[in-house]
C-alpha atoms as a PDB file:
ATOM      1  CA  UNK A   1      96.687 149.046 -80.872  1.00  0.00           C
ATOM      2  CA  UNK A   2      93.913 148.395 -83.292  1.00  0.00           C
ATOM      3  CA  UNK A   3      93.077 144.759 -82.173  1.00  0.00           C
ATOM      4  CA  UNK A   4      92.107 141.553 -84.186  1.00  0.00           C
ATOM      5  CA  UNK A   5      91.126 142.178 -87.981  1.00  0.00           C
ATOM      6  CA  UNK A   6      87.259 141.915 -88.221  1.00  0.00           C
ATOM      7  CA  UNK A   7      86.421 138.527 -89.849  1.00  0.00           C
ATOM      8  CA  UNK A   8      84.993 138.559 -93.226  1.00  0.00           C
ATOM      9  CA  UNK A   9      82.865 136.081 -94.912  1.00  0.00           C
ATOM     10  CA  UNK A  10      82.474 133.846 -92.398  1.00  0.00           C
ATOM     11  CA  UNK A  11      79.545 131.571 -93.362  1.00  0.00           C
ATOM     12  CA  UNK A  12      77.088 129.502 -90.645  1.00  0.00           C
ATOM     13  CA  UNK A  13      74.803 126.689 -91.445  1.00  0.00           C
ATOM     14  CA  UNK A  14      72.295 124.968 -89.549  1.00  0.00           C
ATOM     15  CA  UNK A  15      69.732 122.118 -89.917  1.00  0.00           C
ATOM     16  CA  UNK A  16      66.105 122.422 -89.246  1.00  0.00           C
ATOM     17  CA  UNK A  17      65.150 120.415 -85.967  1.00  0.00           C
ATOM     18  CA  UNK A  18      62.351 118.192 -87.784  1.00  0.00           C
ATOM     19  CA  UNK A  19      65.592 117.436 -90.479  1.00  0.00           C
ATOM     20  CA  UNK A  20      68.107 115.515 -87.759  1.00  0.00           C
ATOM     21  CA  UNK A  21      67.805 112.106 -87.371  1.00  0.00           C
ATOM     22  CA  UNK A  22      70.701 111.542 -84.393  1.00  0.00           C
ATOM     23  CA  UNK A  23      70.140 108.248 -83.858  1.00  0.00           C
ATOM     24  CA  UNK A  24      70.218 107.094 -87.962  1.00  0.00           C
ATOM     25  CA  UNK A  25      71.851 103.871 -88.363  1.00  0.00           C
ATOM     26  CA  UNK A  26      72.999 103.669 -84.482  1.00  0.00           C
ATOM     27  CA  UNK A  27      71.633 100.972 -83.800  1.00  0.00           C
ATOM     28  CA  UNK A  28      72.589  98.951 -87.097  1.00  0.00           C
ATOM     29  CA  UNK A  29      76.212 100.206 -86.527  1.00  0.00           C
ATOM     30  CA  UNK A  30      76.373  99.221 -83.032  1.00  0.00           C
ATOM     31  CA  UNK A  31      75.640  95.407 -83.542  1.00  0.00           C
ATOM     32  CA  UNK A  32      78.132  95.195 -86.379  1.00  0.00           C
ATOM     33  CA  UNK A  33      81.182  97.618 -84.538  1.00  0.00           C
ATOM     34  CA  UNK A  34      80.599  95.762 -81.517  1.00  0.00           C
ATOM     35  CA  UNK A  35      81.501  92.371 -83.097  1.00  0.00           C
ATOM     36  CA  UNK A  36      84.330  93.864 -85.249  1.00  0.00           C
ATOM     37  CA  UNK A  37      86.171  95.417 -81.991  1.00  0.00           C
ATOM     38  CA  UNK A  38      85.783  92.090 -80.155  1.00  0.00           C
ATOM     39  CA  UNK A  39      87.108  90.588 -83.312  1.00  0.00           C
ATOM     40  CA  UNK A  40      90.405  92.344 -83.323  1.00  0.00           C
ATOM     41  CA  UNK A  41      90.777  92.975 -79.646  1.00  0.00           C
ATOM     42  CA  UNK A  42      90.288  89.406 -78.551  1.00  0.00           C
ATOM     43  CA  UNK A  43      93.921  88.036 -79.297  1.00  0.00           C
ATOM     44  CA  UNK A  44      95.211  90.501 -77.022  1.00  0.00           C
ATOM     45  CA  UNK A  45      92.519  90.355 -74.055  1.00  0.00           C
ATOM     46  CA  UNK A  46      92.120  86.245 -74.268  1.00  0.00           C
ATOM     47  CA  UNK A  47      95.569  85.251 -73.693  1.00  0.00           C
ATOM     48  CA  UNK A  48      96.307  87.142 -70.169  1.00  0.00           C
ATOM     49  CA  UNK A  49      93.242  86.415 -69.027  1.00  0.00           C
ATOM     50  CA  UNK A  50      93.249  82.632 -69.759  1.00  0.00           C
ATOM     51  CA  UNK A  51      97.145  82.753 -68.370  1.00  0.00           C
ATOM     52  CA  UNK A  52      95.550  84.148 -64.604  1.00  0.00           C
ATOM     53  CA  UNK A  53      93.033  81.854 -64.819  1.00  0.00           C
ATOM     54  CA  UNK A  54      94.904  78.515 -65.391  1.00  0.00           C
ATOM     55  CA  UNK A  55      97.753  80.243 -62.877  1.00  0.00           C
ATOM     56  CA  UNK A  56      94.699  81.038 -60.234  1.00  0.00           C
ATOM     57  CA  UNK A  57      93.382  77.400 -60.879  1.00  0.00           C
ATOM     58  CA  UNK A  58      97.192  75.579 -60.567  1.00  0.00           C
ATOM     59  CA  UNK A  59      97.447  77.813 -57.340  1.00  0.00           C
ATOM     60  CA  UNK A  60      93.855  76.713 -55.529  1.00  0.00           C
ATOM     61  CA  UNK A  61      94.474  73.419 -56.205  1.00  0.00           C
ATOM     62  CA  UNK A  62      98.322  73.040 -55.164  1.00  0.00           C
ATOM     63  CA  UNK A  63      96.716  74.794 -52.129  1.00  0.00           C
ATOM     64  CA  UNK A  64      94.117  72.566 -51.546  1.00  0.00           C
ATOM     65  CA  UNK A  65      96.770  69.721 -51.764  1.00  0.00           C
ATOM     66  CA  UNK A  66      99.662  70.953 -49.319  1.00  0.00           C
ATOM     67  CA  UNK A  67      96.537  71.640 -46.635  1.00  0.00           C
ATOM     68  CA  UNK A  68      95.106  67.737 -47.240  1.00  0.00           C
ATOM     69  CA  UNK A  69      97.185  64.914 -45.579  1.00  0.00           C
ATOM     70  CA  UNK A  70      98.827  63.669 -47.918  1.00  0.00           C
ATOM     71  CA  UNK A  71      99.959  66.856 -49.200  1.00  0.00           C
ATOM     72  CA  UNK A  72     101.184  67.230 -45.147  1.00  0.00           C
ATOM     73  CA  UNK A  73     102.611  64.076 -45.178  1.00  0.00           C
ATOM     74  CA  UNK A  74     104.673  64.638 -48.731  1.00  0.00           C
ATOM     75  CA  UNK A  75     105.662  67.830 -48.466  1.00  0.00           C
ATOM     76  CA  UNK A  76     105.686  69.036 -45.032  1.00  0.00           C
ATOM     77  CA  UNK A  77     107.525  66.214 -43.254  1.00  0.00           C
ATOM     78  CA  UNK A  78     106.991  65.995 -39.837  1.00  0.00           C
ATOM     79  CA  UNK A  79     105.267  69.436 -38.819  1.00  0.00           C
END
């Protein structure tokens, strides 16, 4: 069993530490990615959440009604 071949020609390259800039154009890119991903995310986030909240809204107030007196009176008869 010889092994693996031995690699040949197998170039590396490396920047100088005083030559990287990490953060170039993060900032500026941020701002403007942020505001394109809420663009085309927001027809599919809005809708649920604005379904829950009129459903959660319907639901307090219905609530709030069957526990008043008239709601007793109306709905619940003679409890």
């Amino acid at each position: 069993m010889t092994g693996c071949p031995t690699p040949q020609r197998i170039a590396t390259y490396s920047l100088s530490a005083n030559r990287q800039r990490p953060l170039a154009g993060a900032f500026h890119s941020a701002i403007f990615n942020t505001f394109r991903r809420f663009r085309h995310q927001v027809l599919y986030v809005a809708p649920p959440f604005l379904i829950a909240y009129a459903t959660m809204n319907w639901a307090v107030e219905r609530n709030e009604y069957l526990n008043s007196k008239p709601g007793r009176l109306l709905e619940g008869g003679d409890e």
